[in-house]
C-alpha atoms as a PDB file:
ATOM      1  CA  UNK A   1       5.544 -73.426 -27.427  1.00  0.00           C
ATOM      2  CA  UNK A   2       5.110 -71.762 -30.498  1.00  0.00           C
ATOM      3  CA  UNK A   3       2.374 -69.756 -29.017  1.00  0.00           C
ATOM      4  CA  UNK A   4       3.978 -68.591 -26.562  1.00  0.00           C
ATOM      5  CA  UNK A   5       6.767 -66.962 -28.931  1.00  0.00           C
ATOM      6  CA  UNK A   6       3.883 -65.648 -30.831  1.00  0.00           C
ATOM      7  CA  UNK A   7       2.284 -64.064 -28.027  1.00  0.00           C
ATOM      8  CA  UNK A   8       5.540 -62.923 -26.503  1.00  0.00           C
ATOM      9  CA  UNK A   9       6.774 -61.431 -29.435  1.00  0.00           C
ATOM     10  CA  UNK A  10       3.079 -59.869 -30.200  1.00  0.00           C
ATOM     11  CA  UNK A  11       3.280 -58.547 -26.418  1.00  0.00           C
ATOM     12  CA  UNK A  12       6.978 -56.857 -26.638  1.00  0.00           C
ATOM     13  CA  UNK A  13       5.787 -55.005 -30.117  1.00  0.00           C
ATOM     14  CA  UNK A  14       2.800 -53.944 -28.656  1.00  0.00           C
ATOM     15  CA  UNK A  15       4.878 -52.642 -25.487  1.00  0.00           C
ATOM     16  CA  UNK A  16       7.338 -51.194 -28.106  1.00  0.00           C
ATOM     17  CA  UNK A  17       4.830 -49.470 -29.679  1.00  0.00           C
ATOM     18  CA  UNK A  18       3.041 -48.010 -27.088  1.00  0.00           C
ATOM     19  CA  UNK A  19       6.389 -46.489 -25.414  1.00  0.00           C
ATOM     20  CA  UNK A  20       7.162 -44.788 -28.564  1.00  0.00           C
ATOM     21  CA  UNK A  21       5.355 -41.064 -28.608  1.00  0.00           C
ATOM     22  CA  UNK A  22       4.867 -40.081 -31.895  1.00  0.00           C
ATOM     23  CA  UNK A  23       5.557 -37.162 -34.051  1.00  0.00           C
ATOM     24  CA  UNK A  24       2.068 -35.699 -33.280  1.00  0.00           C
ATOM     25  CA  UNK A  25       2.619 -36.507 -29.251  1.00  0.00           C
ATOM     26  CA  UNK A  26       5.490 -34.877 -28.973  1.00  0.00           C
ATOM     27  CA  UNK A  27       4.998 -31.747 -30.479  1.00  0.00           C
ATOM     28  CA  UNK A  28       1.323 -31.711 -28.474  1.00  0.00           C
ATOM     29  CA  UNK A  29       3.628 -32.125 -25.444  1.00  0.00           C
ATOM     30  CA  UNK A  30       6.321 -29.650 -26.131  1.00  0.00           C
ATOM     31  CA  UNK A  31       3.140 -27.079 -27.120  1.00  0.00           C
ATOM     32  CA  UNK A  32       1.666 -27.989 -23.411  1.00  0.00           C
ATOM     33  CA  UNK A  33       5.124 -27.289 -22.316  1.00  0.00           C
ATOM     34  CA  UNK A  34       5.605 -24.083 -24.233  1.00  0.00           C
ATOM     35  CA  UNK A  35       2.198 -22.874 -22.467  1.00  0.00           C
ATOM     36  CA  UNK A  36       2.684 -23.917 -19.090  1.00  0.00           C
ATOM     37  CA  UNK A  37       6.082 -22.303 -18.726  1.00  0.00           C
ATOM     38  CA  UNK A  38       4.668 -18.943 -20.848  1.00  0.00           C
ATOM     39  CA  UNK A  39       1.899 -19.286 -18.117  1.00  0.00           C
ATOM     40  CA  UNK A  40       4.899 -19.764 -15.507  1.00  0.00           C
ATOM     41  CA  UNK A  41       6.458 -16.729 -16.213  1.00  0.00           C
ATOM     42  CA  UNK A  42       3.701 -14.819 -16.413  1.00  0.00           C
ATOM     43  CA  UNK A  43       2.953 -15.678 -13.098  1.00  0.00           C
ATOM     44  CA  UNK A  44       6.461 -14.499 -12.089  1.00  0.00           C
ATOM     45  CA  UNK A  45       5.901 -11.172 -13.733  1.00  0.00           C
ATOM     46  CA  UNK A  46       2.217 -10.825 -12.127  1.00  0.00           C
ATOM     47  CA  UNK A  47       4.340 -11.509  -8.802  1.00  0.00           C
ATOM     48  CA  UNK A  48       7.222  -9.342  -8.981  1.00  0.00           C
ATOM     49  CA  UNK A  49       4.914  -6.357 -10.237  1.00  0.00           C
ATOM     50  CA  UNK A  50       2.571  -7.124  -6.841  1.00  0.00           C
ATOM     51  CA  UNK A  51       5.787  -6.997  -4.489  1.00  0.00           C
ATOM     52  CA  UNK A  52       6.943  -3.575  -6.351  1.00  0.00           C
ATOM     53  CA  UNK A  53       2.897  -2.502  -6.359  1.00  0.00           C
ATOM     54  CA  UNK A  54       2.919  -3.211  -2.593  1.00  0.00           C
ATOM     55  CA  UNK A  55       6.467  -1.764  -1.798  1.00  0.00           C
ATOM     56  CA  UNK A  56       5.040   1.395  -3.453  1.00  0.00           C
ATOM     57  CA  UNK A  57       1.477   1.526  -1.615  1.00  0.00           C
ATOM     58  CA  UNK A  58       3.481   1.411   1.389  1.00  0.00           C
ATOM     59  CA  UNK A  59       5.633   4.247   0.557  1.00  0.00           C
ATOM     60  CA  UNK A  60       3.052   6.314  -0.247  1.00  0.00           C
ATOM     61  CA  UNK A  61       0.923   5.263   3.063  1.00  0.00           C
ATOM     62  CA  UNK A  62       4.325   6.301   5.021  1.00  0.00           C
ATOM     63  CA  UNK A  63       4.285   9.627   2.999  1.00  0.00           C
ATOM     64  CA  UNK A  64       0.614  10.223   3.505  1.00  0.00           C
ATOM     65  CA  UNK A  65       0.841   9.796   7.403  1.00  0.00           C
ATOM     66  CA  UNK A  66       4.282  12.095   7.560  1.00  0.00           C
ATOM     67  CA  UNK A  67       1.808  14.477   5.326  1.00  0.00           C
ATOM     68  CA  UNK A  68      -1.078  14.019   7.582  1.00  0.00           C
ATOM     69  CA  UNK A  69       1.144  14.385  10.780  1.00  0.00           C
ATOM     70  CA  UNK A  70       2.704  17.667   9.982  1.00  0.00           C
ATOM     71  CA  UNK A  71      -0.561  19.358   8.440  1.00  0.00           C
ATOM     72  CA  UNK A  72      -2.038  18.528  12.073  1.00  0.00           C
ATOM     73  CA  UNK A  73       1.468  20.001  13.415  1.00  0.00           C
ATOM     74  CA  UNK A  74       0.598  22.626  11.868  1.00  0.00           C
ATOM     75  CA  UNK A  75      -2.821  23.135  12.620  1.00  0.00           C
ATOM     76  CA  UNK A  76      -2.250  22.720  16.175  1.00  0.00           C
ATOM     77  CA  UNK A  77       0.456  25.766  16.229  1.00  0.00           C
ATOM     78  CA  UNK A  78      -1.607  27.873  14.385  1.00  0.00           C
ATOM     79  CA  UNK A  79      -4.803  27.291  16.771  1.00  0.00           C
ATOM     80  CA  UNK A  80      -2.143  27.731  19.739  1.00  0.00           C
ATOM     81  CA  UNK A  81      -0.762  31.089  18.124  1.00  0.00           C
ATOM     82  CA  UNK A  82      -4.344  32.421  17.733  1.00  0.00           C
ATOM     83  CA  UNK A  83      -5.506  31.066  21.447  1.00  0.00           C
ATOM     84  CA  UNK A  84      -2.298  33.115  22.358  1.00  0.00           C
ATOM     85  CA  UNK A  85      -3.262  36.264  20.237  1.00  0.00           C
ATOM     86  CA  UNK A  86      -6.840  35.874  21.998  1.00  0.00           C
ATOM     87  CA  UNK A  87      -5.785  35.196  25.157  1.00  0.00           C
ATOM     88  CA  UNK A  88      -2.911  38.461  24.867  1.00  0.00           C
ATOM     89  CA  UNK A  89      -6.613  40.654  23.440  1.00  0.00           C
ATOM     90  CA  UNK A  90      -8.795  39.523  26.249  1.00  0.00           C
ATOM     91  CA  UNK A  91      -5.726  40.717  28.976  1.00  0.00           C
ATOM     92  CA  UNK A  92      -4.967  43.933  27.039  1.00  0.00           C
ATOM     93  CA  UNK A  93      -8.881  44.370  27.208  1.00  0.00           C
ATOM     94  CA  UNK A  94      -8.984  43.479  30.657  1.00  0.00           C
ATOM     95  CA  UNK A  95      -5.867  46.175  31.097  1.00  0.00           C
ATOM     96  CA  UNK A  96      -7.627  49.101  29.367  1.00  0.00           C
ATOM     97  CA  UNK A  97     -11.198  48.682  31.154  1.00  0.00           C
ATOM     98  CA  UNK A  98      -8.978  48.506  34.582  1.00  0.00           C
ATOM     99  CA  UNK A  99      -7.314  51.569  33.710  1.00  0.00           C
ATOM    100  CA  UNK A 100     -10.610  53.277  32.667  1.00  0.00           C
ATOM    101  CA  UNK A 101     -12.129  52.451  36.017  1.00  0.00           C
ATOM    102  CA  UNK A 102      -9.217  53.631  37.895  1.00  0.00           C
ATOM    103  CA  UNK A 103      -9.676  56.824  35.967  1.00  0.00           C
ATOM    104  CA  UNK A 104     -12.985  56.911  36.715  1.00  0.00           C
ATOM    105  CA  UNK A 105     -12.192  56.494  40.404  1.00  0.00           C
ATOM    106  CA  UNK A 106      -9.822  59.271  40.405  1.00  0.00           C
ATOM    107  CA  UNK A 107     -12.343  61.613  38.473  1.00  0.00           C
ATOM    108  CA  UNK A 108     -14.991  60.475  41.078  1.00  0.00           C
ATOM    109  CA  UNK A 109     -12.511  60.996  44.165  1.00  0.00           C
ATOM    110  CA  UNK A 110     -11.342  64.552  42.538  1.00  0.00           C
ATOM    111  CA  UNK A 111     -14.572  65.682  42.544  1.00  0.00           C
ATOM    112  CA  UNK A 112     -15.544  65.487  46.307  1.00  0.00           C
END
């Protein structure tokens, strides 16, 4: 019997023991603490500056098209003003060498 208070006591010291942290433990743990939440919100500010990275590469993709889309707007009139211009030369053209060979008829006709 006397062993077994001997070993039970032994055992609830040892158990007592072991559940205490010490000193050293605990400020180890509250260091690993310290560092995982510093690492913690880190990662929050790595996050938040992706979103607002993101957010602004979009922007600037929707401003880029708009960009893109009117400089081809405007392209596009300017070829169809100068197709105009051309096509406007080519009839005037056409006009002036029909009037020249109606002259030409006249003269030809007068002259019989």
């Amino acid at each position: 019997m006397k062993a077994l208070i001997t070993y039970t006591t032994l055992s609830v010291v040892l158990l007592v023991l072991a559940a205490c942290d010490s000193k050293v433990e605990s400020s180890r743990k509250e260091a690993v603490e310290s560092q995982a939440d510093a690492l913690e919100n880190k990662a929050d500010t790595v996050r938040k500056d992706a979103k607002a990275d993101a957010k602004n590469l979009t922007k600037q993709a929707a401003m880029d098209a708009d960009a893109a889309k009117d400089a081809a707007k405007a392209r596009a009139e300017a070829e169809k003003k100068t197709s105009e211009q051309t096509a406007e030369n080519v009839r005037k053209s056409g006009d002036q060498a029909a009037k020249d060979l109606e002259q030409k008829a006249k003269e030809a006709r007068e002259q019989k």
